[in-house]
PDB file of N, CA and C in Angstrom:
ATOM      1  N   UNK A   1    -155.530-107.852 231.567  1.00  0.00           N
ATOM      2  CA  UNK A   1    -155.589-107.049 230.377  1.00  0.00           C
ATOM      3  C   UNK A   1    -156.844-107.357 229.563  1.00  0.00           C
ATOM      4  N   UNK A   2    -156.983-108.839 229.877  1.00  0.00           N
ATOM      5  CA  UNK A   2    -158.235-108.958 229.105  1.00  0.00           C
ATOM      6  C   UNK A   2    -159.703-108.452 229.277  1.00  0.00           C
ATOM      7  N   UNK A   3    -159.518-108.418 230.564  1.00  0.00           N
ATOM      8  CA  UNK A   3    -160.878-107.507 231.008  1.00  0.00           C
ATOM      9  C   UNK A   3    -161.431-106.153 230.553  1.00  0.00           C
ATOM     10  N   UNK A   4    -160.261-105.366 230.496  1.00  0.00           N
ATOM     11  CA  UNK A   4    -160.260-104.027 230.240  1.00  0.00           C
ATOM     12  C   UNK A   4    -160.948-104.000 228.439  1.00  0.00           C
ATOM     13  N   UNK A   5    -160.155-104.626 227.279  1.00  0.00           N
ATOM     14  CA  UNK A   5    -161.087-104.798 226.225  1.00  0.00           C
ATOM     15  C   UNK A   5    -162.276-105.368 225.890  1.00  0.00           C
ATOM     16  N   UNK A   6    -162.717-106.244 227.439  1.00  0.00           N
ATOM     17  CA  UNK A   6    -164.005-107.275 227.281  1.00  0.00           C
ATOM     18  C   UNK A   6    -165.045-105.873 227.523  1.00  0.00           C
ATOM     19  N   UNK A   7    -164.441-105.143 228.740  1.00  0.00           N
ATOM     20  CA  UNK A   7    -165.456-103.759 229.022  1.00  0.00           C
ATOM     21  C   UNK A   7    -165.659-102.634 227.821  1.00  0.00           C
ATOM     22  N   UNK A   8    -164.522-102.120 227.547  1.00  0.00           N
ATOM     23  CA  UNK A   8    -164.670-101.534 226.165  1.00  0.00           C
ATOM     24  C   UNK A   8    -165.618-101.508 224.846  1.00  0.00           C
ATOM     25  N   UNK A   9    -165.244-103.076 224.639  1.00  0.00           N
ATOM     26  CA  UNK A   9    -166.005-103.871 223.669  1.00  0.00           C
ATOM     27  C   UNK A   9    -168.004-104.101 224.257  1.00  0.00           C
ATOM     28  N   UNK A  10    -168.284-103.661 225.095  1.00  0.00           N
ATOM     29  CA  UNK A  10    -169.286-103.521 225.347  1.00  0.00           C
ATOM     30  C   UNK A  10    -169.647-102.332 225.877  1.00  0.00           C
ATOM     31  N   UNK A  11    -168.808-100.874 225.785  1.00  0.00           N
ATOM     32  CA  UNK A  11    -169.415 -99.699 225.665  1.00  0.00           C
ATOM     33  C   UNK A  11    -169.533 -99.500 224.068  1.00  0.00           C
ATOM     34  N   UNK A  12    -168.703-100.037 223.222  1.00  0.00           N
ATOM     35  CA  UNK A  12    -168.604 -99.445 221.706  1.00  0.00           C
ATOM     36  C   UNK A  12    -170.046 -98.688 221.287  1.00  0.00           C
ATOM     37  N   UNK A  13    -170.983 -99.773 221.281  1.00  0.00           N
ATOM     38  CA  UNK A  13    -172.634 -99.196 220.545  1.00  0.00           C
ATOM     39  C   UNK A  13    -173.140 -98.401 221.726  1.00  0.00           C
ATOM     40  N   UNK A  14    -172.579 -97.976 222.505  1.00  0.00           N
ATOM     41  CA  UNK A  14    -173.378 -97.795 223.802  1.00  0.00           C
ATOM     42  C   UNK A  14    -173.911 -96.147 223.341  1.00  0.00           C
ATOM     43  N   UNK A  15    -174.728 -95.329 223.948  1.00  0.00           N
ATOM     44  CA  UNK A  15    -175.227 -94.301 223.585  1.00  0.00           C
ATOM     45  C   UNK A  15    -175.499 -93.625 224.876  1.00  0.00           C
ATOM     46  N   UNK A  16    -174.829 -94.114 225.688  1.00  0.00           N
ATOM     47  CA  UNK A  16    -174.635 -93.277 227.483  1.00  0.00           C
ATOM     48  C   UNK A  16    -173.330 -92.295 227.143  1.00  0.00           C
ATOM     49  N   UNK A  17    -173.846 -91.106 227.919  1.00  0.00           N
ATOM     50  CA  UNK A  17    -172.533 -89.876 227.834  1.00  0.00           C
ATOM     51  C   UNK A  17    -171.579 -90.201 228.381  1.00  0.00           C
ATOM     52  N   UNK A  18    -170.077 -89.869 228.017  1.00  0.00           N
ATOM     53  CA  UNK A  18    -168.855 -90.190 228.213  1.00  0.00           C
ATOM     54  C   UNK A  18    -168.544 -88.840 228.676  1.00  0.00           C
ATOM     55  N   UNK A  19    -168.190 -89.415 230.335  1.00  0.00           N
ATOM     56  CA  UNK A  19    -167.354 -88.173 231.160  1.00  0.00           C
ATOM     57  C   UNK A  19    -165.728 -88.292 230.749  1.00  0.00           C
ATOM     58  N   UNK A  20    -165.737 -87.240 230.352  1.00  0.00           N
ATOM     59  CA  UNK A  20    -164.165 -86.339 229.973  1.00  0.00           C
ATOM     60  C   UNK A  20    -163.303 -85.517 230.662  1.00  0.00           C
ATOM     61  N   UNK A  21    -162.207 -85.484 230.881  1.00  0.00           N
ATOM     62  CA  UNK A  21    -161.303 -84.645 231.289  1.00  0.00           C
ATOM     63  C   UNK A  21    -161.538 -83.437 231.587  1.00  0.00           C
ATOM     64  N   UNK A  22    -161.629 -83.103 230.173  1.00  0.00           N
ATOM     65  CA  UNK A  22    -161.640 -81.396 229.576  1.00  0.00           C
ATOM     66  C   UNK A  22    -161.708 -80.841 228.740  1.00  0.00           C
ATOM     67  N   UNK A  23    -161.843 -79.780 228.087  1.00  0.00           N
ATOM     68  CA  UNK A  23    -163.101 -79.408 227.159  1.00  0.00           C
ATOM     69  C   UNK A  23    -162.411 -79.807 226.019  1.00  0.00           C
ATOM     70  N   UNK A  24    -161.421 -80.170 225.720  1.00  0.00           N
ATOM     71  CA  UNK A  24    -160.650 -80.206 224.150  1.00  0.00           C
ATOM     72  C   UNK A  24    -161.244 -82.054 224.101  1.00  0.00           C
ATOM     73  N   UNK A  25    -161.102 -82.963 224.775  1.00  0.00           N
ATOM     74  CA  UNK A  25    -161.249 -84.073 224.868  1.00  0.00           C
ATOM     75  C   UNK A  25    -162.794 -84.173 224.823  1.00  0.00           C
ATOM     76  N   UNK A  26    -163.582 -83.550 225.099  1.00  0.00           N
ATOM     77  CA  UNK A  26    -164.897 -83.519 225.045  1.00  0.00           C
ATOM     78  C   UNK A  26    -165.608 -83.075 223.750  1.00  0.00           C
ATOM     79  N   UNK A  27    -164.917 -81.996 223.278  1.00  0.00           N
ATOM     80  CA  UNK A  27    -165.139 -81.613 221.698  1.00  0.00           C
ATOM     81  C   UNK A  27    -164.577 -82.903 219.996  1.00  0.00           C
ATOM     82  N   UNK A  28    -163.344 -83.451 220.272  1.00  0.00           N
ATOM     83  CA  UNK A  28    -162.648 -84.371 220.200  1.00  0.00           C
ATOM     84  C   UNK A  28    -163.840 -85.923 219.754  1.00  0.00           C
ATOM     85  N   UNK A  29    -164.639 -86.164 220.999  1.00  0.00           N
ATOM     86  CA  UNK A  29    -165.397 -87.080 220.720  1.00  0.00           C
ATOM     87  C   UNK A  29    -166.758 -87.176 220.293  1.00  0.00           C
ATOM     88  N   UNK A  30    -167.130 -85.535 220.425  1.00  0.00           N
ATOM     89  CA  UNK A  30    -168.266 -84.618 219.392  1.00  0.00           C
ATOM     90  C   UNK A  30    -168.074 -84.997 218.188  1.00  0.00           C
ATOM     91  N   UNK A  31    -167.456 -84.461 217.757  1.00  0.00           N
ATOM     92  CA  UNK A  31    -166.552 -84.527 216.318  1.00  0.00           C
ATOM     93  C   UNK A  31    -166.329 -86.058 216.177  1.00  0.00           C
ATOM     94  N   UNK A  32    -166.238 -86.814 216.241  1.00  0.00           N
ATOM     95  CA  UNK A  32    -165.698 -88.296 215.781  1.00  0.00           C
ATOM     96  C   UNK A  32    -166.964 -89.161 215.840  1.00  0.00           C
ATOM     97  N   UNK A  33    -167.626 -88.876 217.150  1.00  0.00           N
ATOM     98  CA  UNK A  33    -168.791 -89.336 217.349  1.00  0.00           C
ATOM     99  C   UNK A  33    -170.396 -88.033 215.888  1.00  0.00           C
ATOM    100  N   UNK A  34    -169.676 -87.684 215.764  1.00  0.00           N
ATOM    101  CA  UNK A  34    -170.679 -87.196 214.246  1.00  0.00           C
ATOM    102  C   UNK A  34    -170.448 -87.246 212.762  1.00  0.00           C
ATOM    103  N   UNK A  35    -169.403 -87.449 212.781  1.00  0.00           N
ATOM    104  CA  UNK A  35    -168.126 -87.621 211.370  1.00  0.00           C
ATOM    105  C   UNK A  35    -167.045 -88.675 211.344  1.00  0.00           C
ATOM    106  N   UNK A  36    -167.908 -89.912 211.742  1.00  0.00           N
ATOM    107  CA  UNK A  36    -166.527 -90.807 212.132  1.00  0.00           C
ATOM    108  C   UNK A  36    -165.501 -91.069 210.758  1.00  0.00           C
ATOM    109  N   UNK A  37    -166.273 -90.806 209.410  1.00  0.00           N
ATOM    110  CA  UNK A  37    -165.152 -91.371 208.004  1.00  0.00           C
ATOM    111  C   UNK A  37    -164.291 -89.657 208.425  1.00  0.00           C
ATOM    112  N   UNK A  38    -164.434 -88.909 208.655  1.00  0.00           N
ATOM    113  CA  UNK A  38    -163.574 -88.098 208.307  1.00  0.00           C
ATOM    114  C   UNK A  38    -162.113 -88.125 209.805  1.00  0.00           C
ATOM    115  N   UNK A  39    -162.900 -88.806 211.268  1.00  0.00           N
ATOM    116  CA  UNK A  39    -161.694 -89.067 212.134  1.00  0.00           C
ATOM    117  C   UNK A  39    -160.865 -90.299 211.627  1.00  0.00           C
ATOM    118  N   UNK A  40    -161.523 -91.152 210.755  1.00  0.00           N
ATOM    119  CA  UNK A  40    -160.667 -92.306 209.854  1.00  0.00           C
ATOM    120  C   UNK A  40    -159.712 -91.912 208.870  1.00  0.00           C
ATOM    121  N   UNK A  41    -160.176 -90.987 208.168  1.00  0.00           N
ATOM    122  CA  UNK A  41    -159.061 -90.180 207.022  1.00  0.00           C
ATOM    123  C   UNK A  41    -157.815 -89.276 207.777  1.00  0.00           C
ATOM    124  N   UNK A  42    -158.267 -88.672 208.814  1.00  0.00           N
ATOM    125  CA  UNK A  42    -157.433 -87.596 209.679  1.00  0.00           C
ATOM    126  C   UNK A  42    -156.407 -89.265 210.524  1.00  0.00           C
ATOM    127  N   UNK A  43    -157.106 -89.855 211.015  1.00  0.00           N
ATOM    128  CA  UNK A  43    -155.984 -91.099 211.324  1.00  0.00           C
ATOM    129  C   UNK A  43    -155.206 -91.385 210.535  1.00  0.00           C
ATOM    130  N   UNK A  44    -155.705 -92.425 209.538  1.00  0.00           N
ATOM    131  CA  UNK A  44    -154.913 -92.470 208.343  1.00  0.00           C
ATOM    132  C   UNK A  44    -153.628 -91.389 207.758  1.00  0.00           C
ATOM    133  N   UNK A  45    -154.074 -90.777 207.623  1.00  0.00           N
ATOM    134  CA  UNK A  45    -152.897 -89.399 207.288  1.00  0.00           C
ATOM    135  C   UNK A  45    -151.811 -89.389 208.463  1.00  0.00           C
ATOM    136  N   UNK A  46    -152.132 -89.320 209.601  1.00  0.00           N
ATOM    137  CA  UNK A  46    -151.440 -89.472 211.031  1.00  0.00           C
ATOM    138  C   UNK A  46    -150.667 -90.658 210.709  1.00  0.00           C
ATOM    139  N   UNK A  47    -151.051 -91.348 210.620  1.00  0.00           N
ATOM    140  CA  UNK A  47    -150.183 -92.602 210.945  1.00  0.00           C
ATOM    141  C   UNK A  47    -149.248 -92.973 210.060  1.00  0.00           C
ATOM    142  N   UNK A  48    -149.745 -92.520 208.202  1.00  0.00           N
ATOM    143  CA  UNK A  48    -148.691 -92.462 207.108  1.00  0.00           C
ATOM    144  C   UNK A  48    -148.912 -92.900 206.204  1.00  0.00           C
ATOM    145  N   UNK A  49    -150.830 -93.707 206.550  1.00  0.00           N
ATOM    146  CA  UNK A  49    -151.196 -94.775 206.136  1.00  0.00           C
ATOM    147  C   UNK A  49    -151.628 -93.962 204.515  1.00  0.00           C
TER     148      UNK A  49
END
């Protein structure tokens, strides 16, 4: 298990394109990846916070 967040944790800053599923998941990280305070507020609200 630990591996999987050691890899993660070293794409975070990364600036290589992320292959996606499909087009909703691809738009999804458009959006978050250009407006990340506003995917933080839309979480927040989600969760109850």
């Amino acid at each position: 298990m630990l591996g999987v967040g050691r890899k993660l944790a070293k794409r975070i800053l990364s600036t290589q394109p992320v292959i996606t599923p499909d087009f909703r998941t691809a738009a999804y990280l458009s959006f978050a990846h250009r407006l990340p305070d506003r995917i933080g507020m839309l979480s927040a609200k989600l969760s109850g916070m």
